[in-house]
PDB file of N, CA and C in Angstrom:
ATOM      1  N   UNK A   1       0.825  -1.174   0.000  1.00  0.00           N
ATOM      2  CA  UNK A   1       0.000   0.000   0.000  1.00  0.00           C
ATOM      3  C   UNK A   1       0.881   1.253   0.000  1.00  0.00           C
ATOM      4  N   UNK A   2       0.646   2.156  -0.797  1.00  0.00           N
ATOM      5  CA  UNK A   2       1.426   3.080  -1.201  1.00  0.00           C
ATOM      6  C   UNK A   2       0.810   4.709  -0.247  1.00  0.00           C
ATOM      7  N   UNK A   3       1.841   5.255   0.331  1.00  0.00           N
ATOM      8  CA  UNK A   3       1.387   6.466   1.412  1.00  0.00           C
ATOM      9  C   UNK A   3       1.453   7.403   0.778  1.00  0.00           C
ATOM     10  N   UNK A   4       0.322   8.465   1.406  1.00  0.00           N
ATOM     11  CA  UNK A   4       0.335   9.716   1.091  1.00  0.00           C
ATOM     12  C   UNK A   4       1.328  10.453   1.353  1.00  0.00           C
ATOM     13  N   UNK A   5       1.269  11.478   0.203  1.00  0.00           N
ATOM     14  CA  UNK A   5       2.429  12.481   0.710  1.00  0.00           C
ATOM     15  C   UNK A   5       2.162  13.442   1.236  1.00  0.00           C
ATOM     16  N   UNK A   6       2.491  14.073   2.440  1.00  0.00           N
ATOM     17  CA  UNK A   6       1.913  15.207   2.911  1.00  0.00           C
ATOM     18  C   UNK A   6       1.829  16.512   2.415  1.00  0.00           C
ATOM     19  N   UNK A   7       1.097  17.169   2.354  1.00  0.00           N
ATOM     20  CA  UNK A   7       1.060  18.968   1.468  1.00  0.00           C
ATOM     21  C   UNK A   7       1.876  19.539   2.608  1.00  0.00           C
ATOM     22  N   UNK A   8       3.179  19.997   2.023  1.00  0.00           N
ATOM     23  CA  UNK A   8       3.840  21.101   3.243  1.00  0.00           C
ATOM     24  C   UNK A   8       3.405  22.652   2.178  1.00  0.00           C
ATOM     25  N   UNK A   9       3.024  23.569   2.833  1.00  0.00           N
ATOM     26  CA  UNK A   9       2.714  24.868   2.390  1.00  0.00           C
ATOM     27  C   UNK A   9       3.856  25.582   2.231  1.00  0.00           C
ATOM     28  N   UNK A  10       4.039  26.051   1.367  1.00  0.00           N
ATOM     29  CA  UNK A  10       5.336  27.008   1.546  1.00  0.00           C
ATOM     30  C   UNK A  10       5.470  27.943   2.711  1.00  0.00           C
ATOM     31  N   UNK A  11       6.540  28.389   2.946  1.00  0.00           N
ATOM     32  CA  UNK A  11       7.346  29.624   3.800  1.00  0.00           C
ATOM     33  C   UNK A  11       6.270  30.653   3.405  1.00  0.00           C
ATOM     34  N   UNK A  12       5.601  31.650   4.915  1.00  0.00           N
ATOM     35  CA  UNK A  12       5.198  32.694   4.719  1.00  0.00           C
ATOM     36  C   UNK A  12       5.649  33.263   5.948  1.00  0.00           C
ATOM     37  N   UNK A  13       6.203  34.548   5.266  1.00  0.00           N
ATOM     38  CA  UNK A  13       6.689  35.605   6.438  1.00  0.00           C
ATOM     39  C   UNK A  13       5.080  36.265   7.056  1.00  0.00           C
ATOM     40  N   UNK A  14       4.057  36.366   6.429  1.00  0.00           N
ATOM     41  CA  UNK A  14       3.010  37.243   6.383  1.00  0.00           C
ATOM     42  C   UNK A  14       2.393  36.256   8.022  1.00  0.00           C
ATOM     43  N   UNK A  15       2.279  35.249   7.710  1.00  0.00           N
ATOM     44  CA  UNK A  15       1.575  34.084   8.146  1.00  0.00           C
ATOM     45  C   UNK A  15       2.801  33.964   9.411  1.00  0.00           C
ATOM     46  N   UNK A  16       3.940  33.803   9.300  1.00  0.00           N
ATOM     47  CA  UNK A  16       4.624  33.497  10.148  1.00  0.00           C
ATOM     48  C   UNK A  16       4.883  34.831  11.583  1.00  0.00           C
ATOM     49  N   UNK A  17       4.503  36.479  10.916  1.00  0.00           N
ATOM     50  CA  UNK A  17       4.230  37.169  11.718  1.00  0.00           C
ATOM     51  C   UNK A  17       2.771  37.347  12.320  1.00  0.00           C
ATOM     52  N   UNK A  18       1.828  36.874  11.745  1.00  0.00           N
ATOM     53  CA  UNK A  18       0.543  36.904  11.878  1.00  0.00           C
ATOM     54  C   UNK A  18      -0.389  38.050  11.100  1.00  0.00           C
ATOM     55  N   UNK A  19       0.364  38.921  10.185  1.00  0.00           N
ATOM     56  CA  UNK A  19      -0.585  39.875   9.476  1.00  0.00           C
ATOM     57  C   UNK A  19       0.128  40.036   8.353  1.00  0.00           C
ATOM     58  N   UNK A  20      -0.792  40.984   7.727  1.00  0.00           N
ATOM     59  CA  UNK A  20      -0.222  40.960   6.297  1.00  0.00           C
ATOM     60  C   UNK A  20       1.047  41.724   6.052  1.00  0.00           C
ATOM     61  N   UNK A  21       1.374  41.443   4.883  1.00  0.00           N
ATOM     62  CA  UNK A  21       2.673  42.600   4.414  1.00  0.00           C
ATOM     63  C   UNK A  21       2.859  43.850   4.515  1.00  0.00           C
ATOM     64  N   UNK A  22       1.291  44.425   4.059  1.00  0.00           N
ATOM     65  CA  UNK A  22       1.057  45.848   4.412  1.00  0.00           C
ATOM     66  C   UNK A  22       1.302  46.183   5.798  1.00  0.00           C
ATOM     67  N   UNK A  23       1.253  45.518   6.867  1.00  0.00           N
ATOM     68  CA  UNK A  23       1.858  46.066   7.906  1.00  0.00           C
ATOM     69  C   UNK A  23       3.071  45.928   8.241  1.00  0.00           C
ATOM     70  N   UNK A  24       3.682  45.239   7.786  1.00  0.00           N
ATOM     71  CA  UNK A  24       4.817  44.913   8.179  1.00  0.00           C
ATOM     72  C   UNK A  24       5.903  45.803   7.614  1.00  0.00           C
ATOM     73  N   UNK A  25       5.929  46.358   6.279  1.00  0.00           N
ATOM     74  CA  UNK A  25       6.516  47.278   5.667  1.00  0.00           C
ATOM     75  C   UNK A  25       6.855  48.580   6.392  1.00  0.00           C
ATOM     76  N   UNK A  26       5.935  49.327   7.093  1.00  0.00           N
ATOM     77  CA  UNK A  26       6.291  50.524   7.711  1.00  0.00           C
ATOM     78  C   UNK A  26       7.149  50.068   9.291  1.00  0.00           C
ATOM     79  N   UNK A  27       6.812  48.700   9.588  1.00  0.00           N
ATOM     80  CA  UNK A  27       7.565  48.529  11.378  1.00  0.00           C
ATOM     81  C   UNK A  27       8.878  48.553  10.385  1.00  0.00           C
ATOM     82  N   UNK A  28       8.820  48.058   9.273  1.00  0.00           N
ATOM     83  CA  UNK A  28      10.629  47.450   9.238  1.00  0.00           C
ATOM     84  C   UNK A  28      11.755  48.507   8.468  1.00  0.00           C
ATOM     85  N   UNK A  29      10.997  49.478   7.622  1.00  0.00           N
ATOM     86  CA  UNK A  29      11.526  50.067   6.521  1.00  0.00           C
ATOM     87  C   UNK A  29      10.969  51.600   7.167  1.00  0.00           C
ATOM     88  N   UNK A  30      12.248  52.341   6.531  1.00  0.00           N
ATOM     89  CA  UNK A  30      11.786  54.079   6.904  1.00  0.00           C
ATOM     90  C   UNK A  30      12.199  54.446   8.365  1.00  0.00           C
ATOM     91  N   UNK A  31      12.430  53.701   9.314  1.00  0.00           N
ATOM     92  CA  UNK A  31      13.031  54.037  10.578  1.00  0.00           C
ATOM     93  C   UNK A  31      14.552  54.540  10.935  1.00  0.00           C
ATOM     94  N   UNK A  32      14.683  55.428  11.596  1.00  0.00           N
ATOM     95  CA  UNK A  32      16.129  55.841  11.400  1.00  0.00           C
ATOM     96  C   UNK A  32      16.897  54.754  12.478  1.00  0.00           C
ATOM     97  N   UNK A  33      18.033  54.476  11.876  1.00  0.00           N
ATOM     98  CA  UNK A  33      19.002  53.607  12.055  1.00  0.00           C
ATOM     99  C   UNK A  33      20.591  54.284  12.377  1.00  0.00           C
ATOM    100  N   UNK A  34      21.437  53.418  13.405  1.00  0.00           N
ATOM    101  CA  UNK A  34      22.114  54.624  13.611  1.00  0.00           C
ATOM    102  C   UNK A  34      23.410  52.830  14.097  1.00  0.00           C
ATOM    103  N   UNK A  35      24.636  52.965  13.003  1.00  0.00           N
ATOM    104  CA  UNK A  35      25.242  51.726  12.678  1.00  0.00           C
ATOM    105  C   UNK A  35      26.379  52.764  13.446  1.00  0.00           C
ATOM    106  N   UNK A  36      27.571  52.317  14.549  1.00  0.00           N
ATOM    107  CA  UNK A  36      28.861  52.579  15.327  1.00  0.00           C
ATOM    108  C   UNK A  36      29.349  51.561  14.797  1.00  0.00           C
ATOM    109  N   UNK A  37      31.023  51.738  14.671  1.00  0.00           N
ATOM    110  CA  UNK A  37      32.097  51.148  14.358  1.00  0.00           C
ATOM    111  C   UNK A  37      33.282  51.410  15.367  1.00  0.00           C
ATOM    112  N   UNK A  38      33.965  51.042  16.031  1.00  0.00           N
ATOM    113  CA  UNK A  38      34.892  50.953  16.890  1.00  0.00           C
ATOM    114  C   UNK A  38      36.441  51.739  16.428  1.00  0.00           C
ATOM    115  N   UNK A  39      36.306  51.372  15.024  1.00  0.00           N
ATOM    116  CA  UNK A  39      37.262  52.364  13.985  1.00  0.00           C
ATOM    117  C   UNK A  39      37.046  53.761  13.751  1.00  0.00           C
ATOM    118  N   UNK A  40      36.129  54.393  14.200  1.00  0.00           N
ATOM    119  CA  UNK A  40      35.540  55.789  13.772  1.00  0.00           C
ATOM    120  C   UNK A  40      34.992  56.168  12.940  1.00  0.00           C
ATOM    121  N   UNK A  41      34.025  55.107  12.478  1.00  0.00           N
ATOM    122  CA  UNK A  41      32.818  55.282  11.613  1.00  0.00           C
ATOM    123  C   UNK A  41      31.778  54.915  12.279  1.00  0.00           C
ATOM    124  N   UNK A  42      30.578  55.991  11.443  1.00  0.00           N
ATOM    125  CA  UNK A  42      29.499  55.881  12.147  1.00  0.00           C
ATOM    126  C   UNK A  42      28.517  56.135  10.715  1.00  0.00           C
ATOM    127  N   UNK A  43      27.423  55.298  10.512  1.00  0.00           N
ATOM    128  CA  UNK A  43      26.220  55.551   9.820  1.00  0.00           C
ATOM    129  C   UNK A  43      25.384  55.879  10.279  1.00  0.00           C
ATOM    130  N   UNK A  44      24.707  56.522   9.701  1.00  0.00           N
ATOM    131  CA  UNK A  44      23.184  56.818  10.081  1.00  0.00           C
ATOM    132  C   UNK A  44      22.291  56.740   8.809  1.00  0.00           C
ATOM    133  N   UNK A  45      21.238  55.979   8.934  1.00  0.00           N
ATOM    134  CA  UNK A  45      20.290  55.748   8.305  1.00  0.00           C
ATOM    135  C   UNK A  45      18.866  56.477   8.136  1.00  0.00           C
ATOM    136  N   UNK A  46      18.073  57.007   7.032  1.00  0.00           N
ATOM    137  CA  UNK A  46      16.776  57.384   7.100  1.00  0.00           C
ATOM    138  C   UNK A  46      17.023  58.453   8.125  1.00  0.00           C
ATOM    139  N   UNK A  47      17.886  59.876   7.752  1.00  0.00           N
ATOM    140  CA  UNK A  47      18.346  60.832   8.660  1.00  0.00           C
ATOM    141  C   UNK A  47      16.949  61.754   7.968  1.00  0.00           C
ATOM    142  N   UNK A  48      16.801  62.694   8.553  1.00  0.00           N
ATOM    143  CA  UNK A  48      16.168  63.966   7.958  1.00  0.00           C
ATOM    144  C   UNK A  48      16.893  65.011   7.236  1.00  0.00           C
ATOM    145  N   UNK A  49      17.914  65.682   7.917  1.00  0.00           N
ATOM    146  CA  UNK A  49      18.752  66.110   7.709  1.00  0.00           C
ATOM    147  C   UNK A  49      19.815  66.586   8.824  1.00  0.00           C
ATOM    148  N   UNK A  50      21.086  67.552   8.353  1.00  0.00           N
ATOM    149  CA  UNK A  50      21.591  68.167   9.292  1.00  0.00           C
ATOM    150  C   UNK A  50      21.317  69.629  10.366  1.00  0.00           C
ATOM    151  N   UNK A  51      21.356  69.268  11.586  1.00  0.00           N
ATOM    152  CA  UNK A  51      20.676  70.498  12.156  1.00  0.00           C
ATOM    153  C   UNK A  51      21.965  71.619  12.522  1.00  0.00           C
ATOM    154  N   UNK A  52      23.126  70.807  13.028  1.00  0.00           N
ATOM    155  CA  UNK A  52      24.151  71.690  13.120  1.00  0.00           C
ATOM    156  C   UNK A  52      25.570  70.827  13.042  1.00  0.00           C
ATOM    157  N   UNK A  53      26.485  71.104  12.356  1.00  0.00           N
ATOM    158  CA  UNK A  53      27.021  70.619  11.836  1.00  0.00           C
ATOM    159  C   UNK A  53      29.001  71.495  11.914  1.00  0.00           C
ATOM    160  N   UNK A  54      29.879  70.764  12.827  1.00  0.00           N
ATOM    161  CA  UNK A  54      31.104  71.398  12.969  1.00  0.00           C
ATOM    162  C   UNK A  54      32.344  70.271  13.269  1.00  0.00           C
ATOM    163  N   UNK A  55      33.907  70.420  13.414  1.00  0.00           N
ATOM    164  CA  UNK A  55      34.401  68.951  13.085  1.00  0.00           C
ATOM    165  C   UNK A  55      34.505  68.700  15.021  1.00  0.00           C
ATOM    166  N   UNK A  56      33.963  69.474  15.907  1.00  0.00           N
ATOM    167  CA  UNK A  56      33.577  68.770  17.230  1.00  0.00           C
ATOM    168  C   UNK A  56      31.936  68.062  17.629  1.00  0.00           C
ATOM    169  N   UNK A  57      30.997  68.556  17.242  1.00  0.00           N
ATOM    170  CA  UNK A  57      29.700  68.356  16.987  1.00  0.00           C
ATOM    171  C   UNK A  57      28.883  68.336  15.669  1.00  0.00           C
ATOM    172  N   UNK A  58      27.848  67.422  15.809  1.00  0.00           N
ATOM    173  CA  UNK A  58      27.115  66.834  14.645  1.00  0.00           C
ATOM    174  C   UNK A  58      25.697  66.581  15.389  1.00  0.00           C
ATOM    175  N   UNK A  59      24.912  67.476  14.824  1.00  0.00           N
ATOM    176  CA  UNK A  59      23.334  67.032  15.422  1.00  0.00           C
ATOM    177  C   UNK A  59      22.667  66.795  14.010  1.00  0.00           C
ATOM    178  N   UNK A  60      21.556  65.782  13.990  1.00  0.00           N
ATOM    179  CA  UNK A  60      20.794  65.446  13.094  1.00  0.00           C
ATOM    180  C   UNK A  60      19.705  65.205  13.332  1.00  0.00           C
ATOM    181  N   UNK A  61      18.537  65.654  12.233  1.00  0.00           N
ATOM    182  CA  UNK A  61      17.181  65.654  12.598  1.00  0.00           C
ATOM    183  C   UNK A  61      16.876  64.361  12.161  1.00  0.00           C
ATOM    184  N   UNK A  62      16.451  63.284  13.127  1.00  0.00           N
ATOM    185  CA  UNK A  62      15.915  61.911  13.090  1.00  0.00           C
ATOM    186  C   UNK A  62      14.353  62.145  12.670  1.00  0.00           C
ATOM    187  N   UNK A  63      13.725  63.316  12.192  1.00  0.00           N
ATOM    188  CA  UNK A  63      12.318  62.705  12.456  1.00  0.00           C
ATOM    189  C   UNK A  63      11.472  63.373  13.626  1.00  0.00           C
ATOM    190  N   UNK A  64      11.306  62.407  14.390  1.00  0.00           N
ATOM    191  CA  UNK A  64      10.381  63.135  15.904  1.00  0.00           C
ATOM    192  C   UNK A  64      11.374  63.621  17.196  1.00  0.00           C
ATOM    193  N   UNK A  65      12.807  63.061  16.541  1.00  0.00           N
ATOM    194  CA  UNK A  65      13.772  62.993  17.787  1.00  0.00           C
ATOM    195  C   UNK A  65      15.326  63.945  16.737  1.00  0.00           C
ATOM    196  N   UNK A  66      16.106  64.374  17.900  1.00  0.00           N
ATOM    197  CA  UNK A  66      17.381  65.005  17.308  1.00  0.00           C
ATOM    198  C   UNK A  66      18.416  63.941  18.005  1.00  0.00           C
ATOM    199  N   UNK A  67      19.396  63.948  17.284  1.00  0.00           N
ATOM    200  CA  UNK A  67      20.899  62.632  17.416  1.00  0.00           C
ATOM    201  C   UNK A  67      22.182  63.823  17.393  1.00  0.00           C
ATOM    202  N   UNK A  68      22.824  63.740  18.705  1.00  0.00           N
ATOM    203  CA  UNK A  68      24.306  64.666  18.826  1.00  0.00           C
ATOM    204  C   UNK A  68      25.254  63.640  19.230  1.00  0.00           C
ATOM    205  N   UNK A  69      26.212  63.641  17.804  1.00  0.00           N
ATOM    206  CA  UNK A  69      26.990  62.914  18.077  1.00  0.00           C
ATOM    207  C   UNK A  69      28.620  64.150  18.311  1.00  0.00           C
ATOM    208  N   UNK A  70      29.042  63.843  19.416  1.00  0.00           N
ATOM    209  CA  UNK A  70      30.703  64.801  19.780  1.00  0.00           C
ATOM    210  C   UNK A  70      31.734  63.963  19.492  1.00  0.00           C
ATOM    211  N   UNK A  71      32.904  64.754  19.333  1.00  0.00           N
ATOM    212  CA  UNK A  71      33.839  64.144  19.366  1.00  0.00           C
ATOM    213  C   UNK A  71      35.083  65.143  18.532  1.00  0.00           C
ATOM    214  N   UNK A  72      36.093  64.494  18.116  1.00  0.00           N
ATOM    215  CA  UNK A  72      37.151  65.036  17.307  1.00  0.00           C
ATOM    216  C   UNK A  72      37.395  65.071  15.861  1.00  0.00           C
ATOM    217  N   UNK A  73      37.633  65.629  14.969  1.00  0.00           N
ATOM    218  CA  UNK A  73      37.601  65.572  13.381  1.00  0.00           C
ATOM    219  C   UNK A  73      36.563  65.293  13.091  1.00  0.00           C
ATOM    220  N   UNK A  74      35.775  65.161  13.611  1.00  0.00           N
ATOM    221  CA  UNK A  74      34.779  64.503  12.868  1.00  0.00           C
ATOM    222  C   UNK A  74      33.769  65.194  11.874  1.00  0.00           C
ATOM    223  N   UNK A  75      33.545  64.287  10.428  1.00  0.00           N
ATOM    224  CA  UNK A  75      33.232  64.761   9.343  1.00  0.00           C
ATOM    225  C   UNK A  75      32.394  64.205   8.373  1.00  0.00           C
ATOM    226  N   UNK A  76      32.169  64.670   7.446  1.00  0.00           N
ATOM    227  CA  UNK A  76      30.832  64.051   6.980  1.00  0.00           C
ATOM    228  C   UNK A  76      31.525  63.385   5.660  1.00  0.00           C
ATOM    229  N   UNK A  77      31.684  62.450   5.655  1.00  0.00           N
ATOM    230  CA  UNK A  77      32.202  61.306   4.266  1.00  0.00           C
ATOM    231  C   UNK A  77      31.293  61.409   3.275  1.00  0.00           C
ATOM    232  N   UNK A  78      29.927  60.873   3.564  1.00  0.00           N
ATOM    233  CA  UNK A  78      28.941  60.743   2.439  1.00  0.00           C
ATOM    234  C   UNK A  78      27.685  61.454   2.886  1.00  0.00           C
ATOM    235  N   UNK A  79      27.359  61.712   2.130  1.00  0.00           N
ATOM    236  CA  UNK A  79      25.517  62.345   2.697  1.00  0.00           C
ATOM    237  C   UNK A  79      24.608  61.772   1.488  1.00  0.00           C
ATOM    238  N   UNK A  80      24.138  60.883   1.605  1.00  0.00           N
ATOM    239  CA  UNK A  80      22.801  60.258   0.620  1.00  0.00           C
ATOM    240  C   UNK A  80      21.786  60.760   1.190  1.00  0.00           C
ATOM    241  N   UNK A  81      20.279  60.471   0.211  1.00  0.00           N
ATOM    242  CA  UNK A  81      18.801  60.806   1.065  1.00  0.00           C
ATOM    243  C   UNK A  81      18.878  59.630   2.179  1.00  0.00           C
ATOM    244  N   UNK A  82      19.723  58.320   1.836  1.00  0.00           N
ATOM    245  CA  UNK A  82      19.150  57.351   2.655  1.00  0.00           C
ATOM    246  C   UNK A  82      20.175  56.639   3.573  1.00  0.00           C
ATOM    247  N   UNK A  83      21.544  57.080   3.235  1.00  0.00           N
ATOM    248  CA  UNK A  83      22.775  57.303   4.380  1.00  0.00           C
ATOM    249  C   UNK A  83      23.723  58.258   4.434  1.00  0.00           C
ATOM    250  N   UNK A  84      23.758  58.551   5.594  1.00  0.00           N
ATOM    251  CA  UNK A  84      25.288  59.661   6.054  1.00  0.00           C
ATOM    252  C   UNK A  84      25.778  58.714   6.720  1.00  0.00           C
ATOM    253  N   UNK A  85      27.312  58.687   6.485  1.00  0.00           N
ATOM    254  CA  UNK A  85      28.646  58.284   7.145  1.00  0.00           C
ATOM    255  C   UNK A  85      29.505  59.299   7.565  1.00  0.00           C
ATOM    256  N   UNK A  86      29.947  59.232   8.910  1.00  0.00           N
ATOM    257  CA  UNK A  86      30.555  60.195   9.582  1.00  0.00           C
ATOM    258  C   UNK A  86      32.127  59.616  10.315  1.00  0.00           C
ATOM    259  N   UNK A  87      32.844  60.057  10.103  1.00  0.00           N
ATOM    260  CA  UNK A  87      34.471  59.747  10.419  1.00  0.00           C
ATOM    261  C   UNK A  87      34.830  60.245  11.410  1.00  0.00           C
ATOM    262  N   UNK A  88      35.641  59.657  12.210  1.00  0.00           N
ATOM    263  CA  UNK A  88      36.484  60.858  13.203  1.00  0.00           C
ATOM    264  C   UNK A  88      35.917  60.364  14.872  1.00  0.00           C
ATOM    265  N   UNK A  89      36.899  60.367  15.702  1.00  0.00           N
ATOM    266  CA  UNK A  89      36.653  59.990  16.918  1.00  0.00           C
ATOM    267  C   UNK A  89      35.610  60.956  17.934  1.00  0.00           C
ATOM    268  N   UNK A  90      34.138  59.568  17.848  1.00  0.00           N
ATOM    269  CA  UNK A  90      33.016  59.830  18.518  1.00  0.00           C
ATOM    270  C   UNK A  90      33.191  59.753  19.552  1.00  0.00           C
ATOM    271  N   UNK A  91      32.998  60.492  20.559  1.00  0.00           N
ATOM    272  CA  UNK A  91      32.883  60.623  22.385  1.00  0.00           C
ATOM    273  C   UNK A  91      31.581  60.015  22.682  1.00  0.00           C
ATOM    274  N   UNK A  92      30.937  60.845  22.522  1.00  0.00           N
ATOM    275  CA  UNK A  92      29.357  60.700  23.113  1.00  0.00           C
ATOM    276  C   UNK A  92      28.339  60.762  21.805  1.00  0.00           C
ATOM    277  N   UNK A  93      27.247  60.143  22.722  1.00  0.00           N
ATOM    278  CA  UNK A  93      25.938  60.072  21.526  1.00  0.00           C
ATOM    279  C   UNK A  93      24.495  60.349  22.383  1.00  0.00           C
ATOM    280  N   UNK A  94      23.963  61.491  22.426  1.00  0.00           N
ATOM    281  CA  UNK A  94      22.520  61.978  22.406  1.00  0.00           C
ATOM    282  C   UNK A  94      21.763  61.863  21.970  1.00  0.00           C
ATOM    283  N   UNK A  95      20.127  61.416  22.283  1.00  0.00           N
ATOM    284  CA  UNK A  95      19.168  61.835  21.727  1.00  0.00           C
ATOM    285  C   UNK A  95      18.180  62.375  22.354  1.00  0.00           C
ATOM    286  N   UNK A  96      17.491  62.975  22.038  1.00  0.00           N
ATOM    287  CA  UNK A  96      16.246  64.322  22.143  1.00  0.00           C
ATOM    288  C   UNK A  96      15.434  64.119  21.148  1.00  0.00           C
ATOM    289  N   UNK A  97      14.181  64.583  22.118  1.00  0.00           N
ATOM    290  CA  UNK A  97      12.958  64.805  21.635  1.00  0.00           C
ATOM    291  C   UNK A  97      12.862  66.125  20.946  1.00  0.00           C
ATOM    292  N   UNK A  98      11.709  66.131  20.409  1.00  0.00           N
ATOM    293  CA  UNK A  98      11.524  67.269  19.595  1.00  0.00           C
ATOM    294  C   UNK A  98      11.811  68.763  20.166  1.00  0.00           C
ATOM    295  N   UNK A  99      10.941  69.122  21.239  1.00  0.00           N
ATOM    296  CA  UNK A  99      11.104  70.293  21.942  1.00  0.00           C
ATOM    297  C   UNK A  99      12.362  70.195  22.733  1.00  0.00           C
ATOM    298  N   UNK A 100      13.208  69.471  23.133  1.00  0.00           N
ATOM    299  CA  UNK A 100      14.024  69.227  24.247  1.00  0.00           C
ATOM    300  C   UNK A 100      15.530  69.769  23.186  1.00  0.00           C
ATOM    301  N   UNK A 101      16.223  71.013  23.636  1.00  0.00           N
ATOM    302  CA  UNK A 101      17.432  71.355  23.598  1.00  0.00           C
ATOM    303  C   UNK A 101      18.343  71.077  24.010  1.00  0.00           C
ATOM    304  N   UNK A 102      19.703  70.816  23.311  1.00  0.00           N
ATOM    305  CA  UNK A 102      20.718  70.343  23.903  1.00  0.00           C
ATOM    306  C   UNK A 102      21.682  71.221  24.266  1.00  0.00           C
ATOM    307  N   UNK A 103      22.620  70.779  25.403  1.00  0.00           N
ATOM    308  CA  UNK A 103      23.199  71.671  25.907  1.00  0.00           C
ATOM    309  C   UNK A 103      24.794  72.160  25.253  1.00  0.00           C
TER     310      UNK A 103
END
């Protein structure tokens, strides 16, 4: 007697998160992203733009929040709509809300 073969369904991410694609697109894509390197690079992803910009300080408009990154030389390598890379030895890293000024 010859056995059935079982139906395996393919791989679904949709199914495997529990909703559709359409939601899943805005949690994963469009969020600002912010990549450190131990070498003195730093990315930032899905930036807005630059708010103030000098080779000791670097603030950037994230969106709903501002990002101050300090430090030494530091400089702007690339500026895309959809990455900036920044060089040069980072100290510290801030973030702020919209209304909230930095010191």
């Amino acid at each position: 007697m010859r056995r059935k073969k079982k139906y395996k369904e393919a791989y679904s991410v949709r199914r495997a998160f529990g909703f559709g694609i359409q939601q899943i697109a805005p949690l994963l894509y469009g969020k600002p992203i912010l990549h450190l390197e131990c070498g003195g690079k730093a990315e930032i992803e899905n930036c807005k733009g630059i708010l103030q910009y000098d080779d000791r300080k670097l603030k950037l408009d994230m969106g709903n929040m501002w990002l101050l990154l300090e430090g030494d030389d530091l400089r702007v390598e690339t500026y895309r709509e959809s990455c900036l890379t920044i060089r040069g030895r980072i100290f510290s890293v801030r973030l702020g809300g919209e209304g909230e000024q930095h010191r």
